[in-house]
C-alpha atoms as a PDB file:
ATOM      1  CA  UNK A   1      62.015  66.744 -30.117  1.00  0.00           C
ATOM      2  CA  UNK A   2      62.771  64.524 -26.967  1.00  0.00           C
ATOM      3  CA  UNK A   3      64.480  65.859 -24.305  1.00  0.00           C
ATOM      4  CA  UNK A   4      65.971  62.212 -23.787  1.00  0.00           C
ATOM      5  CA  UNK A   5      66.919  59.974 -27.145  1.00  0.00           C
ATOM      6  CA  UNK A   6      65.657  57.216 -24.836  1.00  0.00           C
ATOM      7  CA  UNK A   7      62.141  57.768 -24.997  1.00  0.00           C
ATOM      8  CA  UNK A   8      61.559  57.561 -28.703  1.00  0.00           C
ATOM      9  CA  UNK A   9      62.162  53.872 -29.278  1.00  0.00           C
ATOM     10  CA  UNK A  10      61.927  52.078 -25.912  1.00  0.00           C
ATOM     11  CA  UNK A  11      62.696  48.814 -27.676  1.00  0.00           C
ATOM     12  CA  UNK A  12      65.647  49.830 -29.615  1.00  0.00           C
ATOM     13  CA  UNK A  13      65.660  46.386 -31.890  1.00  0.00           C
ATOM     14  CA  UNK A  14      61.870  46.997 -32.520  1.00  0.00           C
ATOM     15  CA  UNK A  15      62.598  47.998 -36.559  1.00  0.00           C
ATOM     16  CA  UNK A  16      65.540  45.617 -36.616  1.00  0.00           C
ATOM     17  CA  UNK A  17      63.889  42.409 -37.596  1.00  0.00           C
ATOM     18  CA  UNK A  18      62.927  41.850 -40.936  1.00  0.00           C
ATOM     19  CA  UNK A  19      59.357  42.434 -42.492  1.00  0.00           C
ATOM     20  CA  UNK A  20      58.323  42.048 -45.775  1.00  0.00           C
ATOM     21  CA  UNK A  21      58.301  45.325 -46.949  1.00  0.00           C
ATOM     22  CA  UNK A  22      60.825  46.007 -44.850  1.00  0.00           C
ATOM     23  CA  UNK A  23      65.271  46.158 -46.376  1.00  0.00           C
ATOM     24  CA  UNK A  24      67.671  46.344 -43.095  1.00  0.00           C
ATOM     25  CA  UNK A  25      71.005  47.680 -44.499  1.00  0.00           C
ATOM     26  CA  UNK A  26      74.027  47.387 -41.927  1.00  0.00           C
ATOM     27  CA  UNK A  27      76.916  50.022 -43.197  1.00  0.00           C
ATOM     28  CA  UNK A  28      79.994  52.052 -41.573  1.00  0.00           C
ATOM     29  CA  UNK A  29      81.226  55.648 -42.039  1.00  0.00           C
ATOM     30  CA  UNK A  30      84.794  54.070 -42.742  1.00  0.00           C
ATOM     31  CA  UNK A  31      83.659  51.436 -45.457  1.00  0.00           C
ATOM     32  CA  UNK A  32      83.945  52.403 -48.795  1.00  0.00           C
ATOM     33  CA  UNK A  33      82.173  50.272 -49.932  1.00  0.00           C
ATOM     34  CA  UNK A  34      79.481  51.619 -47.700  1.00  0.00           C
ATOM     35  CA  UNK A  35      80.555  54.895 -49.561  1.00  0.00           C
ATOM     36  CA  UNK A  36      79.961  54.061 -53.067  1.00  0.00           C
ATOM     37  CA  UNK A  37      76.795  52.060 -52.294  1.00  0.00           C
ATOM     38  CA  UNK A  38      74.645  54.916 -50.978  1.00  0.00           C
ATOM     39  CA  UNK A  39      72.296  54.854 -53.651  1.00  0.00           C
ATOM     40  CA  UNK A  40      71.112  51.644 -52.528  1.00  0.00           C
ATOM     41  CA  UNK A  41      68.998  53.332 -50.299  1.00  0.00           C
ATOM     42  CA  UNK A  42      67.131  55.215 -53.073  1.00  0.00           C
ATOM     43  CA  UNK A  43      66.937  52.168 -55.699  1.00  0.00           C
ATOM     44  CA  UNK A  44      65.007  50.200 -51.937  1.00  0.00           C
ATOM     45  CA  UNK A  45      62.807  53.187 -52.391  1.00  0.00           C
ATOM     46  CA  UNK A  46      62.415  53.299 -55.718  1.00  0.00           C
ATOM     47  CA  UNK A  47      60.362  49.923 -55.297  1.00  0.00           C
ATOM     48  CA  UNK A  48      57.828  50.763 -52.726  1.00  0.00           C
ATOM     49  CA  UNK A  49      60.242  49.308 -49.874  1.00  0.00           C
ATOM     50  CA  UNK A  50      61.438  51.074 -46.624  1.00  0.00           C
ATOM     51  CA  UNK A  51      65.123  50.767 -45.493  1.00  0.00           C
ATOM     52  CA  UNK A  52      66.578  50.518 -42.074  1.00  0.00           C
ATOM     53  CA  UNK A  53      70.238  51.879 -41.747  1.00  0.00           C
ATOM     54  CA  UNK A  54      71.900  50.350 -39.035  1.00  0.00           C
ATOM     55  CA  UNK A  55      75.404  50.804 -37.629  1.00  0.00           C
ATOM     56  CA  UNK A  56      78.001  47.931 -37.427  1.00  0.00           C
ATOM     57  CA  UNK A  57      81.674  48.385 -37.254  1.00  0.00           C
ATOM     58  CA  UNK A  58      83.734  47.033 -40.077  1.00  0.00           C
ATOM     59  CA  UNK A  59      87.117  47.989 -37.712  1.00  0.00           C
ATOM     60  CA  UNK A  60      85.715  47.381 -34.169  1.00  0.00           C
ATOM     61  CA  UNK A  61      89.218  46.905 -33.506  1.00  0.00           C
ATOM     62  CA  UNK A  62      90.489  50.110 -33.818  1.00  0.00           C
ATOM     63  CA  UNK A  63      91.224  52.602 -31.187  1.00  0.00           C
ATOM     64  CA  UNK A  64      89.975  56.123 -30.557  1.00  0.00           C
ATOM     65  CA  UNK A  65      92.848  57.604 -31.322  1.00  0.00           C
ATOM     66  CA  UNK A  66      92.934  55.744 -35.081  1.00  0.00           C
ATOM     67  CA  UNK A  67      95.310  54.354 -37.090  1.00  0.00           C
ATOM     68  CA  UNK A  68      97.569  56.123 -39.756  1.00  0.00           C
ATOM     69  CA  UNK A  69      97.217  54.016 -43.289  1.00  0.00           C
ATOM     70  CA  UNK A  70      99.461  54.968 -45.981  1.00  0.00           C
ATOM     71  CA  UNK A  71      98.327  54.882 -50.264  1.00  0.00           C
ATOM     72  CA  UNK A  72      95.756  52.522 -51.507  1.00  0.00           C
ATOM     73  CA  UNK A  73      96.905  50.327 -54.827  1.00  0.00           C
ATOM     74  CA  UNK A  74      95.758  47.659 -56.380  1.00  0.00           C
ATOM     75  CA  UNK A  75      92.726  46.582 -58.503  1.00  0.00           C
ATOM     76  CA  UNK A  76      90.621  46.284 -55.406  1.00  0.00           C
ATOM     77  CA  UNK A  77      90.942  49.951 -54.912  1.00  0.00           C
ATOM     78  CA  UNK A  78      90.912  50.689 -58.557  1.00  0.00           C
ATOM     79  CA  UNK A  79      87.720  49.134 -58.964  1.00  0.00           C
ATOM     80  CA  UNK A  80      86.257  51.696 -55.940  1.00  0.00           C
ATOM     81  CA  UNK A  81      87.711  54.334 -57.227  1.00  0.00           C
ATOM     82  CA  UNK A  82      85.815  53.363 -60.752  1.00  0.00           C
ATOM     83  CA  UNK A  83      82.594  52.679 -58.762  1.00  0.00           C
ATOM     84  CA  UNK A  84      83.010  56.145 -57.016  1.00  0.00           C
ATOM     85  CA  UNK A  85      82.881  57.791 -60.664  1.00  0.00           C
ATOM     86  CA  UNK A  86      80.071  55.860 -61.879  1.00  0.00           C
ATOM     87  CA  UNK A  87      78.232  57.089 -58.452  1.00  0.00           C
ATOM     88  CA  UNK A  88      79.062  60.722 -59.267  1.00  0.00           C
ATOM     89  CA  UNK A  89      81.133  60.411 -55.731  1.00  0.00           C
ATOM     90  CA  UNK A  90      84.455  62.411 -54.885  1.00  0.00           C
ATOM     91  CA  UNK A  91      87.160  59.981 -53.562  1.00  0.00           C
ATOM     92  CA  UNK A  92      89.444  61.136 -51.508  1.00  0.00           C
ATOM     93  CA  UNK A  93      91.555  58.438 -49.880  1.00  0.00           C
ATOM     94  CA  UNK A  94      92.273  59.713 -45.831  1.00  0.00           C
ATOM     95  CA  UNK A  95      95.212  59.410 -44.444  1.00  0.00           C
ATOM     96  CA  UNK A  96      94.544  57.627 -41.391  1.00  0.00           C
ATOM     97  CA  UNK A  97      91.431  55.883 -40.228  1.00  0.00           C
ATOM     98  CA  UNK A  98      89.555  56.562 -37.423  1.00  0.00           C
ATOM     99  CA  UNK A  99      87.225  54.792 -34.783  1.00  0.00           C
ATOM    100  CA  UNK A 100      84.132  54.974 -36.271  1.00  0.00           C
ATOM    101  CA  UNK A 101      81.943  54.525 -33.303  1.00  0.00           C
ATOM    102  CA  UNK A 102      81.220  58.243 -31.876  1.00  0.00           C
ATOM    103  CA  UNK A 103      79.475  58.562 -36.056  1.00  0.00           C
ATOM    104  CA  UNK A 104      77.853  54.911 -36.097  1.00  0.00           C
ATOM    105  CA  UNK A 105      76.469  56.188 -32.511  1.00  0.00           C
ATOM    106  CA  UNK A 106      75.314  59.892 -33.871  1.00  0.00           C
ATOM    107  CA  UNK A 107      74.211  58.492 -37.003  1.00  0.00           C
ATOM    108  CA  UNK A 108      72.135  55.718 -34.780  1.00  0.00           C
ATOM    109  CA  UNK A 109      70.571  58.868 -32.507  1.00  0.00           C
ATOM    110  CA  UNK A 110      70.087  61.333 -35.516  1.00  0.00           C
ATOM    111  CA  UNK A 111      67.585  57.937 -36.752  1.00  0.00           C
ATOM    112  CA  UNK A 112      66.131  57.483 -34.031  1.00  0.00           C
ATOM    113  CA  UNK A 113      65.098  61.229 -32.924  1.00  0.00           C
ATOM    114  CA  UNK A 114      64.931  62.843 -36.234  1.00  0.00           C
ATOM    115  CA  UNK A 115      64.441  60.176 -38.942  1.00  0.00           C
ATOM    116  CA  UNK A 116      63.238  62.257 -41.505  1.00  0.00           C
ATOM    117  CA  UNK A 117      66.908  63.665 -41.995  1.00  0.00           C
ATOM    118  CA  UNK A 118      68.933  60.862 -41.075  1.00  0.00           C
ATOM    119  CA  UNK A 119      70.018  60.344 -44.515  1.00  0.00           C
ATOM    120  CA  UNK A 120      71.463  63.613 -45.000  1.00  0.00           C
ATOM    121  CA  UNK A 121      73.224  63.415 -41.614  1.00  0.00           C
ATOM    122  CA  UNK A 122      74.889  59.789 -42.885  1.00  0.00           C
ATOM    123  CA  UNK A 123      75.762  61.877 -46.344  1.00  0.00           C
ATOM    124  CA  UNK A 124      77.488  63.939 -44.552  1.00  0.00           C
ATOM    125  CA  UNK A 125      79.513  62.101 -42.474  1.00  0.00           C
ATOM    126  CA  UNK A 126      80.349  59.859 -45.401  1.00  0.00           C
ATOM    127  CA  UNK A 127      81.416  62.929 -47.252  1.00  0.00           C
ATOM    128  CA  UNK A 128      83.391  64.490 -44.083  1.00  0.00           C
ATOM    129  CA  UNK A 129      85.586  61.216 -44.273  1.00  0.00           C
ATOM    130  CA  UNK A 130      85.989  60.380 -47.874  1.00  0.00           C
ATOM    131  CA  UNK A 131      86.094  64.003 -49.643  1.00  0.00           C
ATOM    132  CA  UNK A 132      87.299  66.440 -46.849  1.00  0.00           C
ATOM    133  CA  UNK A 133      89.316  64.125 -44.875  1.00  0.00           C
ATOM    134  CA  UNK A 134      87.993  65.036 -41.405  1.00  0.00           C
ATOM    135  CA  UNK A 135      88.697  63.179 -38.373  1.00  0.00           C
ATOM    136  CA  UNK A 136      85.090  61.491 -38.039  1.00  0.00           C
ATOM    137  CA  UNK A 137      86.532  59.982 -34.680  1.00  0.00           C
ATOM    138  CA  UNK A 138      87.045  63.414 -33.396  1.00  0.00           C
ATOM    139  CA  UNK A 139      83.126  64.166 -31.637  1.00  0.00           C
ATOM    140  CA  UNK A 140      83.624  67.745 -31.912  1.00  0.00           C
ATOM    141  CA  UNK A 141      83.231  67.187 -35.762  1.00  0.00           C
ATOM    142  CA  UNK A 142      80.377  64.607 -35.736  1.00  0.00           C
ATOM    143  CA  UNK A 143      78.682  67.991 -33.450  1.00  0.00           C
ATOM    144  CA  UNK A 144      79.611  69.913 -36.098  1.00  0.00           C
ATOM    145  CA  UNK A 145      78.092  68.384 -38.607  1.00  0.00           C
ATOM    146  CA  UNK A 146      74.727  67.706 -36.532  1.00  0.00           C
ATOM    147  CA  UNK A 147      74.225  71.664 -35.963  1.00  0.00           C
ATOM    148  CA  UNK A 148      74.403  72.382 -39.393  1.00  0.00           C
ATOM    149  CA  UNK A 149      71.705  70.017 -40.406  1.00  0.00           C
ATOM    150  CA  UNK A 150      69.502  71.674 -37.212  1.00  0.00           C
ATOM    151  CA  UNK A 151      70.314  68.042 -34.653  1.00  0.00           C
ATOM    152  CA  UNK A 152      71.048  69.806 -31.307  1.00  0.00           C
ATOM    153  CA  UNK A 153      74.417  68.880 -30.640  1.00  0.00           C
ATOM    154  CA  UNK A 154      74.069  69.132 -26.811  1.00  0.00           C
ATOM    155  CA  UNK A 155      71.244  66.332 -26.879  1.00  0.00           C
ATOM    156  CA  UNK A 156      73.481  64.500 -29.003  1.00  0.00           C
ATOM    157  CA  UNK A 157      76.547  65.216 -26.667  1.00  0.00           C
ATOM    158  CA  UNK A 158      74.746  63.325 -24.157  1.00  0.00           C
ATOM    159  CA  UNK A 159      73.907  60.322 -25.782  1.00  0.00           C
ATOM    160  CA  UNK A 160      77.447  60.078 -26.508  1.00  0.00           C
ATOM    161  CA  UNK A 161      78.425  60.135 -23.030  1.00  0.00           C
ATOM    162  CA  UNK A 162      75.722  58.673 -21.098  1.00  0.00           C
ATOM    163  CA  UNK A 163      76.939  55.192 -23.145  1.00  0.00           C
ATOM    164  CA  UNK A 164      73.118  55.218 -24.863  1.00  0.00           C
ATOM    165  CA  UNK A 165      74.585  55.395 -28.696  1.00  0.00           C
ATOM    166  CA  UNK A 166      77.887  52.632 -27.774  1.00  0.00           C
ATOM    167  CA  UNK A 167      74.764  50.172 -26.507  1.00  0.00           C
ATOM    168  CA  UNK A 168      72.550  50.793 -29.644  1.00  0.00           C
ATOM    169  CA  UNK A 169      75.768  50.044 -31.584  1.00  0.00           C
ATOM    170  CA  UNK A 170      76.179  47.106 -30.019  1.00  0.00           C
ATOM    171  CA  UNK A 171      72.714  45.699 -30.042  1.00  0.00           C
ATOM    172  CA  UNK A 172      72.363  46.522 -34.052  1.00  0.00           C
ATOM    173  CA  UNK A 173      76.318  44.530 -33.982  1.00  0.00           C
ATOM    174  CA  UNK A 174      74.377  41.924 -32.254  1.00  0.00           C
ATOM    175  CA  UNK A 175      71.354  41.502 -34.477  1.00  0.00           C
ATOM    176  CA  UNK A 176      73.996  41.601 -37.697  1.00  0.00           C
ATOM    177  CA  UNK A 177      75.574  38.240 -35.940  1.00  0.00           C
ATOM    178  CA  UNK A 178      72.262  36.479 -35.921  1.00  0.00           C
ATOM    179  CA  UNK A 179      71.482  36.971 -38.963  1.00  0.00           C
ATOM    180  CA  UNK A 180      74.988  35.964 -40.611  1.00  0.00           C
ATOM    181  CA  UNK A 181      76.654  39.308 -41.060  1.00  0.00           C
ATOM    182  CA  UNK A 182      80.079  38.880 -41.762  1.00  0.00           C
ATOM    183  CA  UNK A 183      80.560  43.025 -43.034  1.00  0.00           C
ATOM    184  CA  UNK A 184      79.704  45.846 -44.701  1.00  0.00           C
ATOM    185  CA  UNK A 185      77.407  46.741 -46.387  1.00  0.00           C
ATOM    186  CA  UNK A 186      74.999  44.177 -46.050  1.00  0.00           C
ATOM    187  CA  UNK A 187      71.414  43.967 -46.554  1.00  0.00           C
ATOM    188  CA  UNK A 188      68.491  41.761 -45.299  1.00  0.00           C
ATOM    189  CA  UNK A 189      65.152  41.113 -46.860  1.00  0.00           C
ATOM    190  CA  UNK A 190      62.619  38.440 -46.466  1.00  0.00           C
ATOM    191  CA  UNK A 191      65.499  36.454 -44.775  1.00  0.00           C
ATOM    192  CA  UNK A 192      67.872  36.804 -47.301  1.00  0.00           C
ATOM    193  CA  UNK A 193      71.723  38.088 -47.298  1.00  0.00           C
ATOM    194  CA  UNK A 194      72.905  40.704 -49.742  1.00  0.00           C
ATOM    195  CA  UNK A 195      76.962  41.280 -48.576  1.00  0.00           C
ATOM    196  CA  UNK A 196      79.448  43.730 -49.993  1.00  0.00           C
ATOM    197  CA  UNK A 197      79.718  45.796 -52.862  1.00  0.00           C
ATOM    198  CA  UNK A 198      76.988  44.691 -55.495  1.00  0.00           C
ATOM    199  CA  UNK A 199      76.389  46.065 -59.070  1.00  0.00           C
ATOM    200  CA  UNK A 200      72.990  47.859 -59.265  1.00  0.00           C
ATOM    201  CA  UNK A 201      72.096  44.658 -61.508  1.00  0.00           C
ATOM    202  CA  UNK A 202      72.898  42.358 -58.634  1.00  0.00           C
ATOM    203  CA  UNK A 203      71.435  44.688 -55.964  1.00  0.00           C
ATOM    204  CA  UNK A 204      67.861  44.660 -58.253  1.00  0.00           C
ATOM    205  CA  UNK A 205      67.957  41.208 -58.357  1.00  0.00           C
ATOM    206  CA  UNK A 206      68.194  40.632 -54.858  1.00  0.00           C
ATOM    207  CA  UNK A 207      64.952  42.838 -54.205  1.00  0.00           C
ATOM    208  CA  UNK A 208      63.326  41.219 -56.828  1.00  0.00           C
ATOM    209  CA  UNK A 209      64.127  37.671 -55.690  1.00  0.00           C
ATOM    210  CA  UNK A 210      60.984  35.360 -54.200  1.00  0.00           C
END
């Protein structure tokens, strides 16, 4: 491992644009859509195809200290909870919502340094926010999480502070915006948009798509 998250990927966009075999999915900790969509990833590799998962805010506005958000009704969230069953997910609405840029940044680090387990470190997270209600704003729990999937928490510490995670936010934010990114999820392959949350049916079609 790298003593300095810096020197794996000196050009941090380098896997950002598009190749042919190549899926770059944009997603946040705080979506739920993001949340009941996580199988995308393994339906992209079902079909020979790698993914990128990239960080990109859904809430940018929202402050560190988050915002309190009271119960969720109405057939939009009816039709995620439904979605979250058919995924085999646990859905358990928060409370509040957080800034999700301290786990966009971790999640963005734990890719670059140790890609291999990147996946499980974005499971988690999901699941800390939408099963066990933990404050995934709070950095002492993103560390927490990190350890027990054998990240080193002090290397991610300072990543977090030295402002190198908030810029590789940003430039991922960035390359979302050129390509027509409006939220999350989205996808991108061979220069076309997949936005929001899709039916497996849709999402296949969209891969298969000339």
């Amino acid at each position: 491992m790298s003593s300095s998250p810096k020197a794996v990927q000196q050009d941090p966009l380098r896997d950002v644009e598009p190749i042919d075999a190549r899926v770059v999915h944009w997603f946040d900790f705080i979506c739920p859509f993001c949340y009941v969509s996580q199988d995308r990833d393994e339906l992209v590799a079902a079909r020979g195809l790698d993914i990128v998962d990239l960080p990109l805010r859904a809430h940018p506005e929202i402050s560190l200290a988050g915002v309190r958000v009271g119960p969720r009704r109405g057939p939009m969230y009816r039709h995620i909870e439904a979605e979250a069953r058919a995924a085999g997910l646990v859905l358990n609405w928060p409370s509040r919502l957080p800034s999700s840029s301290v786990a966009l940044g971790a999640a963005e680090w734990a890719r670059r340094i140790r890609p291999a387990i990147s996946r499980e470190f974005n499971r988690s997270l999901f699941e800390a926010h939408f099963v066990l209600n933990q404050d995934i704003g709070d950095e002492a729990t993103i560390l927490r999480h990190a350890a027990l999937l054998g990240l080193d928490p002090a290397l991610l510490a300072a990543a977090l502070a030295d402002g190198s995670t908030a810029g590789w936010i940003r430039e991922s934010e960035s390359a979302a915006h050129r390509h027509g990114v409006r939220g999350t999820p989205a996808w991108l392959y061979r220069g076309r948009l997949l936005e929001g949350a899709r039916s497996a049916a849709e999402f296949f079609r969209f891969l298969e798509a000339d």
